[in-house]
Protein backbone atom coordinates (compact mmCIF):
# COMPACT_ATOMS: atom_id res chain seq x y z
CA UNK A 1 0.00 0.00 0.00
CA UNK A 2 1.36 3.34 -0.63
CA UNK A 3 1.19 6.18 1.17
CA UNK A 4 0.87 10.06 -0.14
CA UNK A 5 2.02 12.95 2.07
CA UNK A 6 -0.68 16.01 2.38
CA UNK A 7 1.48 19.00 3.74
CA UNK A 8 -1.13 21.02 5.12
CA UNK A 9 -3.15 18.42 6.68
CA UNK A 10 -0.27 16.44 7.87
CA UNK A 11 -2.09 13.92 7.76
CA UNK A 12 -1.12 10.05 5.13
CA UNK A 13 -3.99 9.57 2.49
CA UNK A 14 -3.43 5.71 2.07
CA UNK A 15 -4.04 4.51 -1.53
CA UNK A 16 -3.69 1.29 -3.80
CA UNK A 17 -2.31 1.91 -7.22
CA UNK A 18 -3.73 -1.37 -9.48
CA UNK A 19 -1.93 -1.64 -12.96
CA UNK A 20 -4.41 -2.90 -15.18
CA UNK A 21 -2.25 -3.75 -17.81
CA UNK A 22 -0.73 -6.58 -15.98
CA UNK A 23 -4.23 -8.10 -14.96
CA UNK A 24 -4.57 -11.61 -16.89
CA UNK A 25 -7.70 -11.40 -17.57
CA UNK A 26 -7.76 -8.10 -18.97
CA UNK A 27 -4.73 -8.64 -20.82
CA UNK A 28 -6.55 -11.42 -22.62
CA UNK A 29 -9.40 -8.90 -23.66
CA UNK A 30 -12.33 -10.21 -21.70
CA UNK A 31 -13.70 -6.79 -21.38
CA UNK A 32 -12.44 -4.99 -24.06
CA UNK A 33 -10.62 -1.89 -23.53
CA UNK A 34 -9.36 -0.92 -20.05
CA UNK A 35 -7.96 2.49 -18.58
CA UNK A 36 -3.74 2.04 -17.78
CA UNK A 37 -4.20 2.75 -14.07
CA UNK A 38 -6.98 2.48 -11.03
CA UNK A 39 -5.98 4.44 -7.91
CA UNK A 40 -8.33 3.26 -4.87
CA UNK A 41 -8.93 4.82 -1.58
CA UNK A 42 -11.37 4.70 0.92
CA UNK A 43 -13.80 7.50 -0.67
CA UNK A 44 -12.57 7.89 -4.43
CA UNK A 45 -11.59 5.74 -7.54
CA UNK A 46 -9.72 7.36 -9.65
CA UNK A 47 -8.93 5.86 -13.31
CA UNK A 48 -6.43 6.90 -15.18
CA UNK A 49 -6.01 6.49 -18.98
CA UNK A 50 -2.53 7.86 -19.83
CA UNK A 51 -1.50 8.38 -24.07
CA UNK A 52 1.23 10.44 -25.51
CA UNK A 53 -1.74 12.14 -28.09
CA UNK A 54 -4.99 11.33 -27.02
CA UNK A 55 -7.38 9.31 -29.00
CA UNK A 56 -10.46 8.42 -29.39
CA UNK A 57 -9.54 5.14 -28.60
CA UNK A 58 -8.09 6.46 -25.25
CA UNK A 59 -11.66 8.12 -24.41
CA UNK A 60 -13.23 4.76 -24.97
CA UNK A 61 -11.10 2.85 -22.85
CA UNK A 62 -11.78 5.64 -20.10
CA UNK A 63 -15.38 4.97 -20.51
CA UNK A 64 -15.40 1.50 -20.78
CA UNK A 65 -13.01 0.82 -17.48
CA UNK A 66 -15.52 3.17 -15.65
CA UNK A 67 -18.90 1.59 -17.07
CA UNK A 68 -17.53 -1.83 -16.05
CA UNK A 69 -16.94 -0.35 -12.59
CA UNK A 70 -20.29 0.68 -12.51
CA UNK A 71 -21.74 -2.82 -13.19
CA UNK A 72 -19.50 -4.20 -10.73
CA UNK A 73 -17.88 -7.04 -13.35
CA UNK A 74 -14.45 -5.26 -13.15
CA UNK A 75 -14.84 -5.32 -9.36
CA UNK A 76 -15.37 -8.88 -9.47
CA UNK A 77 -12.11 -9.85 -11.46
CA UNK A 78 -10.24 -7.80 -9.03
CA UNK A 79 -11.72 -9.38 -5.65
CA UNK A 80 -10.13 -12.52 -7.22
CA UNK A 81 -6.91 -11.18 -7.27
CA UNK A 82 -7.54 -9.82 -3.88
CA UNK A 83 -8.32 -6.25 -4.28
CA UNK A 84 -11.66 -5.03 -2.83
CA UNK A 85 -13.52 -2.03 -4.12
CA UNK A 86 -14.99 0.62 -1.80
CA UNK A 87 -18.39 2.12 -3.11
CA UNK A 88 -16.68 5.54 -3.66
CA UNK A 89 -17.15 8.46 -6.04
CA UNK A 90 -15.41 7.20 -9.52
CA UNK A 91 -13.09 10.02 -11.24
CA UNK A 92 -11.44 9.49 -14.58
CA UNK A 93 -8.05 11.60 -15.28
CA UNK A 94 -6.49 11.71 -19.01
CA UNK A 95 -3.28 12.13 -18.92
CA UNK A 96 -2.22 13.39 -22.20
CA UNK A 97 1.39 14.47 -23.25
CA UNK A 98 0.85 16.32 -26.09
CA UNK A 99 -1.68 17.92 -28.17
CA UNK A 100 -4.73 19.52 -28.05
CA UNK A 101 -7.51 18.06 -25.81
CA UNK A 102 -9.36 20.88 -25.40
CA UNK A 103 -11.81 19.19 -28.43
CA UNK A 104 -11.89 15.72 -27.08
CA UNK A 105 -12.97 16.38 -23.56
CA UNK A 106 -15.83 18.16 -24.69
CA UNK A 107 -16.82 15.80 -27.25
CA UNK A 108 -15.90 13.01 -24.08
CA UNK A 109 -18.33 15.32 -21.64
CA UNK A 110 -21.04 15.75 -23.84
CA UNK A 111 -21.03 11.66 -24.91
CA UNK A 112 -20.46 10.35 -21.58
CA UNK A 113 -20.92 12.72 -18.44
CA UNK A 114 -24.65 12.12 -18.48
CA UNK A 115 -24.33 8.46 -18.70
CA UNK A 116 -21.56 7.90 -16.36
CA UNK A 117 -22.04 10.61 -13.72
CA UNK A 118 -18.64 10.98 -12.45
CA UNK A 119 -15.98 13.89 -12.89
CA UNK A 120 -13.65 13.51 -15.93
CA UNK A 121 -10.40 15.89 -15.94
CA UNK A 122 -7.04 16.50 -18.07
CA UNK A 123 -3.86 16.68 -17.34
CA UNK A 124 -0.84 17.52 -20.02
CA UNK A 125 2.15 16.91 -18.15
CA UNK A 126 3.26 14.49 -15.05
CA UNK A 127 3.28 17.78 -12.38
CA UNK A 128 -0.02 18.45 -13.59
CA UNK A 129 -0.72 15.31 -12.77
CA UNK A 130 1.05 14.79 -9.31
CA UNK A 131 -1.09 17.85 -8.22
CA UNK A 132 -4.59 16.77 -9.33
CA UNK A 133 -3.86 13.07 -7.63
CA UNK A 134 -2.73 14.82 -4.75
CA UNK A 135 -6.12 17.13 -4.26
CA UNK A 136 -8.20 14.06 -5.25
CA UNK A 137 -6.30 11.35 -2.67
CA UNK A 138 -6.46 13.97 0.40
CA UNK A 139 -10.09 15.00 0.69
């Protein structure tokens, strides 16, 4: 388990980073396309789908790793490999390195917000990154 430092708070946000790239079972495509990353703690999931240009292949495998976390079958491959799920808020991060997103997330908001109802952000670069995990991790 890892732990993340919140400087103001002083307080350890403890979280569980699952790779879901090296999940067998989604590795053999049972459920399509999957987000890289799922970061669980005890009141948020946060999934993270991470490209160098984003795609629209990278928005469906966003949406598709959250729907199937929705209808509890994703949470059901990962209690068999020991990993519980909390029933938490779901937030989905796109990490993009380059580019313009500004397009694709509102095409991605206007397709899926309604349907998924959880919050959807982007990040271009890793601080950007580090930052937004840390606000979502310590509240």
């Amino acid at each position: 388990m890892s732990e993340l430092k919140h400087s103001r708070k002083r307080r350890k946000t403890r979280y569980i980073i699952v790779d879901l790239d090296k999940i067998p079972e989604l590795k053999s495509g049972i459920l399509g396309l999957h987000a890289d990353k799922l970061i669980i703690t005890n009141t948020r999931m946060v999934v993270v789908e991470e490209a160098k240009t984003l795609k629209k292949r990278d928005l469906d495998q966003l949406a598709n790793t959250i729907k199937e976390l929705k209808r509890n079958r994703l949470s059901s491959i990962l209690a068999s490999h020991g990993i519980q799920l909390p029933n938490a808020e779901l937030v989905g991060i796109l990490h993009c390195q380059g580019g313009s997103v500004d397009s694709v997330v509102e095409n991605l908001r206007a397709k899926y917000i309604r349907e998924l109802k959880t919050a959807i952000y982007t990040v271009n670069c890793n601080k950007h990154l580090h930052i937004l995990l840390e606000k979502l991790l310590s509240k």
